[in-house]
C-alpha atoms as a PDB file:
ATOM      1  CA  UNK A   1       4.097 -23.980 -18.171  1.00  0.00           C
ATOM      2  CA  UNK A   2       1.323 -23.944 -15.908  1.00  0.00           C
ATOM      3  CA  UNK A   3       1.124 -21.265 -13.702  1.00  0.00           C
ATOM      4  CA  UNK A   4       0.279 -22.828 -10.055  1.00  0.00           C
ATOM      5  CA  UNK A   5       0.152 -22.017  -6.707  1.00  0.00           C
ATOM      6  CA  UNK A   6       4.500 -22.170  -6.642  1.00  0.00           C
ATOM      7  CA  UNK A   7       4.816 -20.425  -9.066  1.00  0.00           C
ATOM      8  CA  UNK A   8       2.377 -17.823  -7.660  1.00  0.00           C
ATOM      9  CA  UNK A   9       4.524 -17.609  -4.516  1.00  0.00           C
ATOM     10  CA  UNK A  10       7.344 -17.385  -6.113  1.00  0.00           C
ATOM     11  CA  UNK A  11       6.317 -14.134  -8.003  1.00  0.00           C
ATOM     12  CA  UNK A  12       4.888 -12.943  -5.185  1.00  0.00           C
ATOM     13  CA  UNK A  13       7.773 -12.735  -3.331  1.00  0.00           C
ATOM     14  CA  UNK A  14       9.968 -11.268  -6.087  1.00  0.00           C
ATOM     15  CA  UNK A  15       7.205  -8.621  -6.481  1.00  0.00           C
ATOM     16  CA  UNK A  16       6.372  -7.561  -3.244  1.00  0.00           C
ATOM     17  CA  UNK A  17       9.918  -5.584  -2.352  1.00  0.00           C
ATOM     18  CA  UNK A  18       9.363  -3.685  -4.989  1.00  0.00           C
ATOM     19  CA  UNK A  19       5.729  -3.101  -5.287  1.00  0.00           C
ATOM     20  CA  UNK A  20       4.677  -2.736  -1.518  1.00  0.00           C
ATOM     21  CA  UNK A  21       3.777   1.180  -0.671  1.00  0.00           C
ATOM     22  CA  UNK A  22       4.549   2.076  -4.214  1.00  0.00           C
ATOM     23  CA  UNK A  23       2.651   4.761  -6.376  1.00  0.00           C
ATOM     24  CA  UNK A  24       1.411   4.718  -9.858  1.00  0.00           C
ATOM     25  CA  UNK A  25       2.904   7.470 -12.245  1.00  0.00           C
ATOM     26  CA  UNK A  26       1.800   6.713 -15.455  1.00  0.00           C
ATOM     27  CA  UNK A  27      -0.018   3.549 -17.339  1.00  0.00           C
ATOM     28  CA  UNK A  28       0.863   2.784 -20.984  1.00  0.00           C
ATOM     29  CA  UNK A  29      -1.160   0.176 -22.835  1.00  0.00           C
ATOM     30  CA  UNK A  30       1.550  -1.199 -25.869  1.00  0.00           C
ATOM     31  CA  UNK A  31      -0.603  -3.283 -27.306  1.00  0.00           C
ATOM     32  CA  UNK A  32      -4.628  -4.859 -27.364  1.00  0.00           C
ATOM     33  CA  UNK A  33      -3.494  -7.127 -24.251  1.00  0.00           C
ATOM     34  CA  UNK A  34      -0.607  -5.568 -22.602  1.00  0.00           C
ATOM     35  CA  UNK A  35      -0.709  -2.598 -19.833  1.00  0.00           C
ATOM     36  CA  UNK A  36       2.364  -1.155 -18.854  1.00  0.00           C
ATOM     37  CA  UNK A  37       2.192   0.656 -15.265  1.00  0.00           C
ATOM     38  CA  UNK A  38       5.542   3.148 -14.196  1.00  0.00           C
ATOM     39  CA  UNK A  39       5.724   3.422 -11.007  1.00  0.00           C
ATOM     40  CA  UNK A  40       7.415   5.378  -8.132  1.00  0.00           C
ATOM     41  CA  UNK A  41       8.135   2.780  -5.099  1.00  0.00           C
ATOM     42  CA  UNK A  42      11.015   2.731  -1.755  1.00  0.00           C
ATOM     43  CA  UNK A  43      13.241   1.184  -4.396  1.00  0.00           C
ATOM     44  CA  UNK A  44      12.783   3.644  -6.852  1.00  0.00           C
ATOM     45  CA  UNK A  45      10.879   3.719 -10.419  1.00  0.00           C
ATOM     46  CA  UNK A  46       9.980   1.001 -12.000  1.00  0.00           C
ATOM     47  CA  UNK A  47       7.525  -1.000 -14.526  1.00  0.00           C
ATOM     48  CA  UNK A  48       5.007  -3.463 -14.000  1.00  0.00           C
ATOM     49  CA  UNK A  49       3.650  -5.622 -17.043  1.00  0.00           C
ATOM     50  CA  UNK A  50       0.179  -7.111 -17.085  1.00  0.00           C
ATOM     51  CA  UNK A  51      -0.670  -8.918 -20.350  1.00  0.00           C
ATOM     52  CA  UNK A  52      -3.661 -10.688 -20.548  1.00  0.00           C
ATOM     53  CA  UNK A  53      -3.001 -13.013 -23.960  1.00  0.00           C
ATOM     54  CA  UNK A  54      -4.965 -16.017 -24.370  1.00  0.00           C
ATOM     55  CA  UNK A  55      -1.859 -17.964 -24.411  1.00  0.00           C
ATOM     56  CA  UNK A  56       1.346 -15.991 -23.673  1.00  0.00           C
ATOM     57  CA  UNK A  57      -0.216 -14.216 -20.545  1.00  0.00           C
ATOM     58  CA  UNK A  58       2.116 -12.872 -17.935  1.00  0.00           C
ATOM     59  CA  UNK A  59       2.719 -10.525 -15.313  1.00  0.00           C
ATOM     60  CA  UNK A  60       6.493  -9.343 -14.867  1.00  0.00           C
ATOM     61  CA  UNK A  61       8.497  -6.097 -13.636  1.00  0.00           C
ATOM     62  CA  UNK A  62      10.503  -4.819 -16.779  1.00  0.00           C
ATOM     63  CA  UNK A  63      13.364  -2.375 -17.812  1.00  0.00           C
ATOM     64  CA  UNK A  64      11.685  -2.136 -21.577  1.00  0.00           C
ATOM     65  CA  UNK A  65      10.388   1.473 -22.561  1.00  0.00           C
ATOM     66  CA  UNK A  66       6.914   0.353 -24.097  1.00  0.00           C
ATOM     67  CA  UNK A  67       4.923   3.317 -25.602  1.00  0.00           C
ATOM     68  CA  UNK A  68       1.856   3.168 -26.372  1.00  0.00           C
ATOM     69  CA  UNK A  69       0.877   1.782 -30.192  1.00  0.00           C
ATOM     70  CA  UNK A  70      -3.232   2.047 -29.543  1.00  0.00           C
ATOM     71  CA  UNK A  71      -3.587   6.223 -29.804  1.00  0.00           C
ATOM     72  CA  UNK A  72      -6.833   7.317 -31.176  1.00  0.00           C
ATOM     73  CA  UNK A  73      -7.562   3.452 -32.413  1.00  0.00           C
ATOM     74  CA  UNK A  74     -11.426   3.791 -32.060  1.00  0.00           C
ATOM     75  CA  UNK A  75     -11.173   6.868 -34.460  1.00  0.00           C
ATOM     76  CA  UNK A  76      -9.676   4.965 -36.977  1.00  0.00           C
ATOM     77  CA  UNK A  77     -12.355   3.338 -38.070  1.00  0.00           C
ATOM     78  CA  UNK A  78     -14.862   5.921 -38.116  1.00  0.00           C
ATOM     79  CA  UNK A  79     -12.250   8.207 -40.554  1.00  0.00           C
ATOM     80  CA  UNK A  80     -13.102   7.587 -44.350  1.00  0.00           C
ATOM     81  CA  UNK A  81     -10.081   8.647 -46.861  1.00  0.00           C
END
């Protein structure tokens, strides 16, 4: 599905109750193309995806508890068993 300027709108609007005047708490990356931001807002916490895959891309609030899976993933390489 291509993701036009109705579409835009459309998210836009769903969004922007929730996002308007709200404040970051934390940010979570799950996985290589997916950030996670928690946030505090007027209608309470919530979470904001942003994934940036080449083809499932997407940006959508969520209930899902994501942690993060990439901790210390530039040191793994460099450690030699």
């Amino acid at each position: 599905m291509a993701f036009d300027s109705f579409l835009m709108g459309a998210s836009i609007r769903e969004m922007q109750s929730a996002l308007v005047h709200a404040k970051i708490v934390k940010i979570h990356q799950p996985d290589r193309y997916s950030v996670l931001l928690r946030y505090h807002g007027g209608t309470g916490n919530g979470r904001l995806l942003l994934c940036a895959h080449p083809l499932h891309g997407r940006v959508q609030l969520t209930s899902e508890n994501l942690e993060n899976n990439l901790i210390f993933m530039g040191l793994v390489g460099m450690i030699d068993p």
